[in-house]
PDB file of N, CA and C in Angstrom:
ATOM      1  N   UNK A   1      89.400  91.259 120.977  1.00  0.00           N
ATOM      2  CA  UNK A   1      88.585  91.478 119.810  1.00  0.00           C
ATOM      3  C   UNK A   1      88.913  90.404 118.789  1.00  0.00           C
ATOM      4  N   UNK A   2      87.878  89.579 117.834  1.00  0.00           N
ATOM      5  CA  UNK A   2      87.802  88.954 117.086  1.00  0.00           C
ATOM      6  C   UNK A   2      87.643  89.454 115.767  1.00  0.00           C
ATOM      7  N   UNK A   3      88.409  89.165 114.818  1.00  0.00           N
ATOM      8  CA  UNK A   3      87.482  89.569 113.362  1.00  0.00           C
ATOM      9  C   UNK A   3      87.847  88.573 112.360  1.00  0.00           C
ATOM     10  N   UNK A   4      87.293  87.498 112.431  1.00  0.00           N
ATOM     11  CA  UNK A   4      87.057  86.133 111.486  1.00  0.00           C
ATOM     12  C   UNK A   4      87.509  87.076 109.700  1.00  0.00           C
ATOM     13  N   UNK A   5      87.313  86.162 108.975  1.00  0.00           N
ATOM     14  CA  UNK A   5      87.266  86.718 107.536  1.00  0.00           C
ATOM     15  C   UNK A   5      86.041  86.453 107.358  1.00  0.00           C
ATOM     16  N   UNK A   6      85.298  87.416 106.203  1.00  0.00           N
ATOM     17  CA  UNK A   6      84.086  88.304 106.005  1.00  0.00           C
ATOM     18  C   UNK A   6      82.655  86.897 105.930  1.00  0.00           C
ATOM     19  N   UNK A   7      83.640  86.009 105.268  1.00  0.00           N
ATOM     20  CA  UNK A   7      82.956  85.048 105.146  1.00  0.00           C
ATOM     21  C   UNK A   7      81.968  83.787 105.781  1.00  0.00           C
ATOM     22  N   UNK A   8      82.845  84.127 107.012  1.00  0.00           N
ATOM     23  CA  UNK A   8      82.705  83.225 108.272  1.00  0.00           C
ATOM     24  C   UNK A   8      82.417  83.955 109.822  1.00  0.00           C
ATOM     25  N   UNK A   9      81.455  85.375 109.272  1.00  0.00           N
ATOM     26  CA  UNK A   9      81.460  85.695 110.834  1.00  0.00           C
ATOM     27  C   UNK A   9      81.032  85.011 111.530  1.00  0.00           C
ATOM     28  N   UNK A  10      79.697  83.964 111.225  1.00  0.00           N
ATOM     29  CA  UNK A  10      79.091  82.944 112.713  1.00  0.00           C
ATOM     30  C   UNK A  10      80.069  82.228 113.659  1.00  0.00           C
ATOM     31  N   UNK A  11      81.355  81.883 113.050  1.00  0.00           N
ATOM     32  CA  UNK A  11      82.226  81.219 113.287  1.00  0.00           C
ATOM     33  C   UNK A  11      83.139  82.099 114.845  1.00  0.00           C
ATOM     34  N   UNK A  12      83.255  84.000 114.712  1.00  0.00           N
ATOM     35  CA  UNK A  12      83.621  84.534 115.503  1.00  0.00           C
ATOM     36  C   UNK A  12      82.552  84.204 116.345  1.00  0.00           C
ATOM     37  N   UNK A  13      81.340  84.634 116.269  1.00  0.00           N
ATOM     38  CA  UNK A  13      80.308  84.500 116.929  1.00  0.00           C
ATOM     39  C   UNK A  13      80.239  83.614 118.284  1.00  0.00           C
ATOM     40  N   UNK A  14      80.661  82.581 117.431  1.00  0.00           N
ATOM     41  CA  UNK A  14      80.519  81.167 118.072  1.00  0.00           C
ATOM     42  C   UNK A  14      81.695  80.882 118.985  1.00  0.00           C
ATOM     43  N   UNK A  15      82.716  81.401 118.421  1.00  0.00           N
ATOM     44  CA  UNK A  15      83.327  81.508 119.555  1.00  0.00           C
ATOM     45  C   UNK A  15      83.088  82.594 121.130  1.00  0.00           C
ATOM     46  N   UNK A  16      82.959  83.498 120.677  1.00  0.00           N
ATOM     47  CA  UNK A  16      82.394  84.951 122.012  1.00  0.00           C
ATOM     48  C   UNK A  16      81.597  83.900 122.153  1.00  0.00           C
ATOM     49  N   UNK A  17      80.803  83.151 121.975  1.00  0.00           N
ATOM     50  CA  UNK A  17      79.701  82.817 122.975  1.00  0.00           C
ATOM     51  C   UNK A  17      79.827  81.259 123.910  1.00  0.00           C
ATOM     52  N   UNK A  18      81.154  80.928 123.102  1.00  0.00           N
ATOM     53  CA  UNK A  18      81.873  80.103 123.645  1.00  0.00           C
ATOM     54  C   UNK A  18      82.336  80.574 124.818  1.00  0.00           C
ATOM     55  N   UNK A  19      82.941  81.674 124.988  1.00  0.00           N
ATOM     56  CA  UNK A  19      84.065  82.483 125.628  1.00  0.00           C
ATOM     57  C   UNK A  19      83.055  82.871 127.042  1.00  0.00           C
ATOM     58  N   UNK A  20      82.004  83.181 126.820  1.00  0.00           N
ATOM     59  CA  UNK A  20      80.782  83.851 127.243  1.00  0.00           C
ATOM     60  C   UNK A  20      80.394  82.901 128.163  1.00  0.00           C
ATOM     61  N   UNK A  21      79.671  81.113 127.619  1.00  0.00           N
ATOM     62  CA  UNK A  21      79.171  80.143 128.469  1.00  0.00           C
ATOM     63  C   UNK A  21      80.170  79.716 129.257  1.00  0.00           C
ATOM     64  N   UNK A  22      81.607  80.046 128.938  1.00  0.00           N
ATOM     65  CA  UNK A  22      82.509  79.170 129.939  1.00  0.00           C
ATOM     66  C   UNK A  22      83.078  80.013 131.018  1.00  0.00           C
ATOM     67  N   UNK A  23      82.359  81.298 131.284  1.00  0.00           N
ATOM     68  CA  UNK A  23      82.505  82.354 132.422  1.00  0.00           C
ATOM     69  C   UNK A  23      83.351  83.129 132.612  1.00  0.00           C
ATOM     70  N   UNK A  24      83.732  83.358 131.509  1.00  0.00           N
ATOM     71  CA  UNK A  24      84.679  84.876 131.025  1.00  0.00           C
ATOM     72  C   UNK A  24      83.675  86.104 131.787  1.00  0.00           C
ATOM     73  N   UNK A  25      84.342  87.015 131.763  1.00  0.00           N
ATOM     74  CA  UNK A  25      83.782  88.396 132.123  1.00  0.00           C
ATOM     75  C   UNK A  25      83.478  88.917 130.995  1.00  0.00           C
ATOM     76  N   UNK A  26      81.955  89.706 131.519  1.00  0.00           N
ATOM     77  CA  UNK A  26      81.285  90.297 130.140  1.00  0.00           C
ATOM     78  C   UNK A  26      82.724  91.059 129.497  1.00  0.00           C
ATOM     79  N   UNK A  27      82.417  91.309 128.060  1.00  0.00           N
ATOM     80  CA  UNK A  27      82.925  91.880 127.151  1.00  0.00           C
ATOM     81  C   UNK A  27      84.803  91.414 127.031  1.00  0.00           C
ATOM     82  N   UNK A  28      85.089  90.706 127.669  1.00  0.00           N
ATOM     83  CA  UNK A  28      86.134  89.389 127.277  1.00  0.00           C
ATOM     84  C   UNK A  28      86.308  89.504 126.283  1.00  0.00           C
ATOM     85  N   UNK A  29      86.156  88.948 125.275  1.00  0.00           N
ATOM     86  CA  UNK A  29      85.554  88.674 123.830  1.00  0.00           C
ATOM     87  C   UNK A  29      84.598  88.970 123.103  1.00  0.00           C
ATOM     88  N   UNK A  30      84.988  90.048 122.450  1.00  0.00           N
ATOM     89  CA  UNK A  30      83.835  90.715 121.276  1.00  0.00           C
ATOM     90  C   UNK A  30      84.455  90.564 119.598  1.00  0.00           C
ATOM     91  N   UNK A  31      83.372  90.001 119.622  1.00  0.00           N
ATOM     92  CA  UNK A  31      83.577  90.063 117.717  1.00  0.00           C
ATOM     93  C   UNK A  31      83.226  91.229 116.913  1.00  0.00           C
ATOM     94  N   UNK A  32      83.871  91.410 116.262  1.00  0.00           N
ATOM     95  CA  UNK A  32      83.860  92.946 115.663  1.00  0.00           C
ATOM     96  C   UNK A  32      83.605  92.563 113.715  1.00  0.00           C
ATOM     97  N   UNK A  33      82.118  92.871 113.671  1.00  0.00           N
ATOM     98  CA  UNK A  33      81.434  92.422 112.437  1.00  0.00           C
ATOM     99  C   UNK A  33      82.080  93.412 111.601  1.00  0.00           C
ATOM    100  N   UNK A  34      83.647  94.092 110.789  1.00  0.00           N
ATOM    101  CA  UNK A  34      83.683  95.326 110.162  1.00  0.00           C
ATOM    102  C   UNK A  34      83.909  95.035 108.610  1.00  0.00           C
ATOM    103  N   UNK A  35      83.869  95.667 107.598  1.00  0.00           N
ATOM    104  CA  UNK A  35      84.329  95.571 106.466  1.00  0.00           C
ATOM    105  C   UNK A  35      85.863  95.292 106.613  1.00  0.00           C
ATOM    106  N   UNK A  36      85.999  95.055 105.270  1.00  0.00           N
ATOM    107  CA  UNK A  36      87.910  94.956 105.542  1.00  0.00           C
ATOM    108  C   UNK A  36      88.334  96.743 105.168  1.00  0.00           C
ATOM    109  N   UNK A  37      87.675  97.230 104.645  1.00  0.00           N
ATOM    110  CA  UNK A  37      88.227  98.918 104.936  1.00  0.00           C
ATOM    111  C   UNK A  37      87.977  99.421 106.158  1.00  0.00           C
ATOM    112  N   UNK A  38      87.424  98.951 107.591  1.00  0.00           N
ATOM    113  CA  UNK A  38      87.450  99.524 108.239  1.00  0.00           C
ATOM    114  C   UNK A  38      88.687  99.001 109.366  1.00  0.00           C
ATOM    115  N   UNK A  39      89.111  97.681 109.128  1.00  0.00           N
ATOM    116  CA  UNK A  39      90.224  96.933 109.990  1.00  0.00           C
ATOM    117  C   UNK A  39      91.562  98.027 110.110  1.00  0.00           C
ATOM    118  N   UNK A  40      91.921  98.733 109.233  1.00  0.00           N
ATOM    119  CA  UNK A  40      93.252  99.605 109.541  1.00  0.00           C
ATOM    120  C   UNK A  40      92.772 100.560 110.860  1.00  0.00           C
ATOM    121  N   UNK A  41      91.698 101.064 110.880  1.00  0.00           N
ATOM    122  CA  UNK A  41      91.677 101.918 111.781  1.00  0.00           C
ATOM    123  C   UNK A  41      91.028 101.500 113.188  1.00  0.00           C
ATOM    124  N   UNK A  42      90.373 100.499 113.231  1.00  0.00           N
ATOM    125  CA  UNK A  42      90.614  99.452 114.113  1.00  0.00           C
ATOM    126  C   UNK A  42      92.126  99.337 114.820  1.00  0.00           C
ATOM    127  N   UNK A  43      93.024  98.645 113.764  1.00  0.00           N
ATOM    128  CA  UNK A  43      94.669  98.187 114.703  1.00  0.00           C
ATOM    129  C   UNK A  43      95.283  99.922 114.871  1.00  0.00           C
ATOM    130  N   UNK A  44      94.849 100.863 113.695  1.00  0.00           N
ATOM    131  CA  UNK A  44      95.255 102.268 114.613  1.00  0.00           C
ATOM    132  C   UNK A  44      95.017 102.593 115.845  1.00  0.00           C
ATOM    133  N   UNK A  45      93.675 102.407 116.397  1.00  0.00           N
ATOM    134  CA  UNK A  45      93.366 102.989 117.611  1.00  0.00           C
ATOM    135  C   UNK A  45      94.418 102.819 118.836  1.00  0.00           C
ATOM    136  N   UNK A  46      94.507 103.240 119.599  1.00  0.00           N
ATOM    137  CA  UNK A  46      95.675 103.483 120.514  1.00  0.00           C
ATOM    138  C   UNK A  46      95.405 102.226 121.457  1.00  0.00           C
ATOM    139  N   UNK A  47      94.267 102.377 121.332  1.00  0.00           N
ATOM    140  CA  UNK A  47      94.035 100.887 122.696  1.00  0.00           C
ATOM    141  C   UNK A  47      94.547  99.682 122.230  1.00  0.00           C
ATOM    142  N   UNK A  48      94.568  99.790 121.200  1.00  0.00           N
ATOM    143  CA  UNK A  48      94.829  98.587 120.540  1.00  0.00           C
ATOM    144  C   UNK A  48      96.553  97.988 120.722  1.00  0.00           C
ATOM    145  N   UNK A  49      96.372  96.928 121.580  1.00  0.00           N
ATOM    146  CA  UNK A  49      98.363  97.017 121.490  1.00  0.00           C
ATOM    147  C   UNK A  49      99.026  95.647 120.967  1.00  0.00           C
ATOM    148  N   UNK A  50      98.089  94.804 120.647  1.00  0.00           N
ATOM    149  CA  UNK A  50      98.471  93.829 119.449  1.00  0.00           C
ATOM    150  C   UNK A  50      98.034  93.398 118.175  1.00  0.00           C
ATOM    151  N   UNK A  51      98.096  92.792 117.683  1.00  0.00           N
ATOM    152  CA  UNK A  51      97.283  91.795 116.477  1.00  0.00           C
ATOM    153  C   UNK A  51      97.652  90.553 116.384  1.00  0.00           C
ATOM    154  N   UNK A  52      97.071  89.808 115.971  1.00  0.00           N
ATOM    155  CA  UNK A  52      97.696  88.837 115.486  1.00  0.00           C
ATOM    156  C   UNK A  52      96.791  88.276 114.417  1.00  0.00           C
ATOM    157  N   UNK A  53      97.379  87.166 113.515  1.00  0.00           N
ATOM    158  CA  UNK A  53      96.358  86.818 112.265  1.00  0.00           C
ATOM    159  C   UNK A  53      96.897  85.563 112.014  1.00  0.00           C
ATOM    160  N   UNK A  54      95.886  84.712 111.517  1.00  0.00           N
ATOM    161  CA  UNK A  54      95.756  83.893 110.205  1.00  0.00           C
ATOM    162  C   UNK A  54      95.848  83.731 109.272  1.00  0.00           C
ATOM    163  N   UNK A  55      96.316  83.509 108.472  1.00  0.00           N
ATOM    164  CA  UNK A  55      96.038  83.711 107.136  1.00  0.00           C
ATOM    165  C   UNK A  55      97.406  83.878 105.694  1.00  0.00           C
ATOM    166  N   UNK A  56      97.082  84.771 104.886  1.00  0.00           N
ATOM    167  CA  UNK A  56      98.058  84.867 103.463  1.00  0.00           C
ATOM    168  C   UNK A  56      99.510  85.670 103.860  1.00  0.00           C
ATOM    169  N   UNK A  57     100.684  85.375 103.711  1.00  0.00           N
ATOM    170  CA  UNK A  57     101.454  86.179 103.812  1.00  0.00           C
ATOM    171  C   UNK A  57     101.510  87.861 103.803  1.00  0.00           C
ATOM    172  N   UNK A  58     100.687  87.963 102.482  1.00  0.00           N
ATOM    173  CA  UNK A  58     100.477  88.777 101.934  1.00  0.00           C
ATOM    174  C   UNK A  58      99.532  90.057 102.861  1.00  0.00           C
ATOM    175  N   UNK A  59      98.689  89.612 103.858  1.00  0.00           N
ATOM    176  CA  UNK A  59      97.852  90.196 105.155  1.00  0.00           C
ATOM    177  C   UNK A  59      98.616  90.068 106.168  1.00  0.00           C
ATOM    178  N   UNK A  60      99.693  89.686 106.332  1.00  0.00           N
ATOM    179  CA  UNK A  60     100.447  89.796 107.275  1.00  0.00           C
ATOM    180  C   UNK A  60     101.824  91.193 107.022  1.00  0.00           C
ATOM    181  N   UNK A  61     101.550  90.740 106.217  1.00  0.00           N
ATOM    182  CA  UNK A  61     102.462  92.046 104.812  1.00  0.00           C
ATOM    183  C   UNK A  61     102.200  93.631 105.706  1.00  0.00           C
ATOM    184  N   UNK A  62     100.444  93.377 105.294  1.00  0.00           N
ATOM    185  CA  UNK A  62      99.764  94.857 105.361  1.00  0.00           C
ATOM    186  C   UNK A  62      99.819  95.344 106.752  1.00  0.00           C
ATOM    187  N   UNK A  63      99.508  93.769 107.203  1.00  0.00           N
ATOM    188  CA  UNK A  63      99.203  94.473 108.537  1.00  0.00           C
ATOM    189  C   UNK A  63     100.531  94.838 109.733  1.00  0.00           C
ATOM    190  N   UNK A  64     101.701  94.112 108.908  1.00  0.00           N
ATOM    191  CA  UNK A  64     102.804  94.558 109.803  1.00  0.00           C
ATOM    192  C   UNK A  64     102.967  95.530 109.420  1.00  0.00           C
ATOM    193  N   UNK A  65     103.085  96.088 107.920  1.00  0.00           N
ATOM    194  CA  UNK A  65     102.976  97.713 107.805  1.00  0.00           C
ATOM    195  C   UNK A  65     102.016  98.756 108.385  1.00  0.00           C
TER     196      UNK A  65
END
């Protein structure tokens, strides 16, 4: 799963479809268009067994909490 910052979803986009033309198996790579209030319960879900990020210390903060 992908989730770019809010600003730049074409950018996830573009990648899945990157991911997509170079013969990944469907659903490989999905970009996940969500608000940023919905991302906590996203990395809650159980399936979920990593993260990783980009970005401000400070989102790395939250999200290791």
């Amino acid at each position: 799963m992908l989730k770019h910052a809010n600003n730049v979803p074409q950018c996830a986009l573009a990648v899945e479809e990157v991911v997509r033309k170079a013969g990944a198996p469907e659903g490989l790579c999905r970009t996940l268009l969500v608000e940023v209030g919905q991302v906590a319960d996203v990395i809650a879900d159980p399936r979920v067994a990593a993260v990783t990020l980009t970005g401000s210390t400070e989102v790395g903060a939250i999200v290791a909490a």
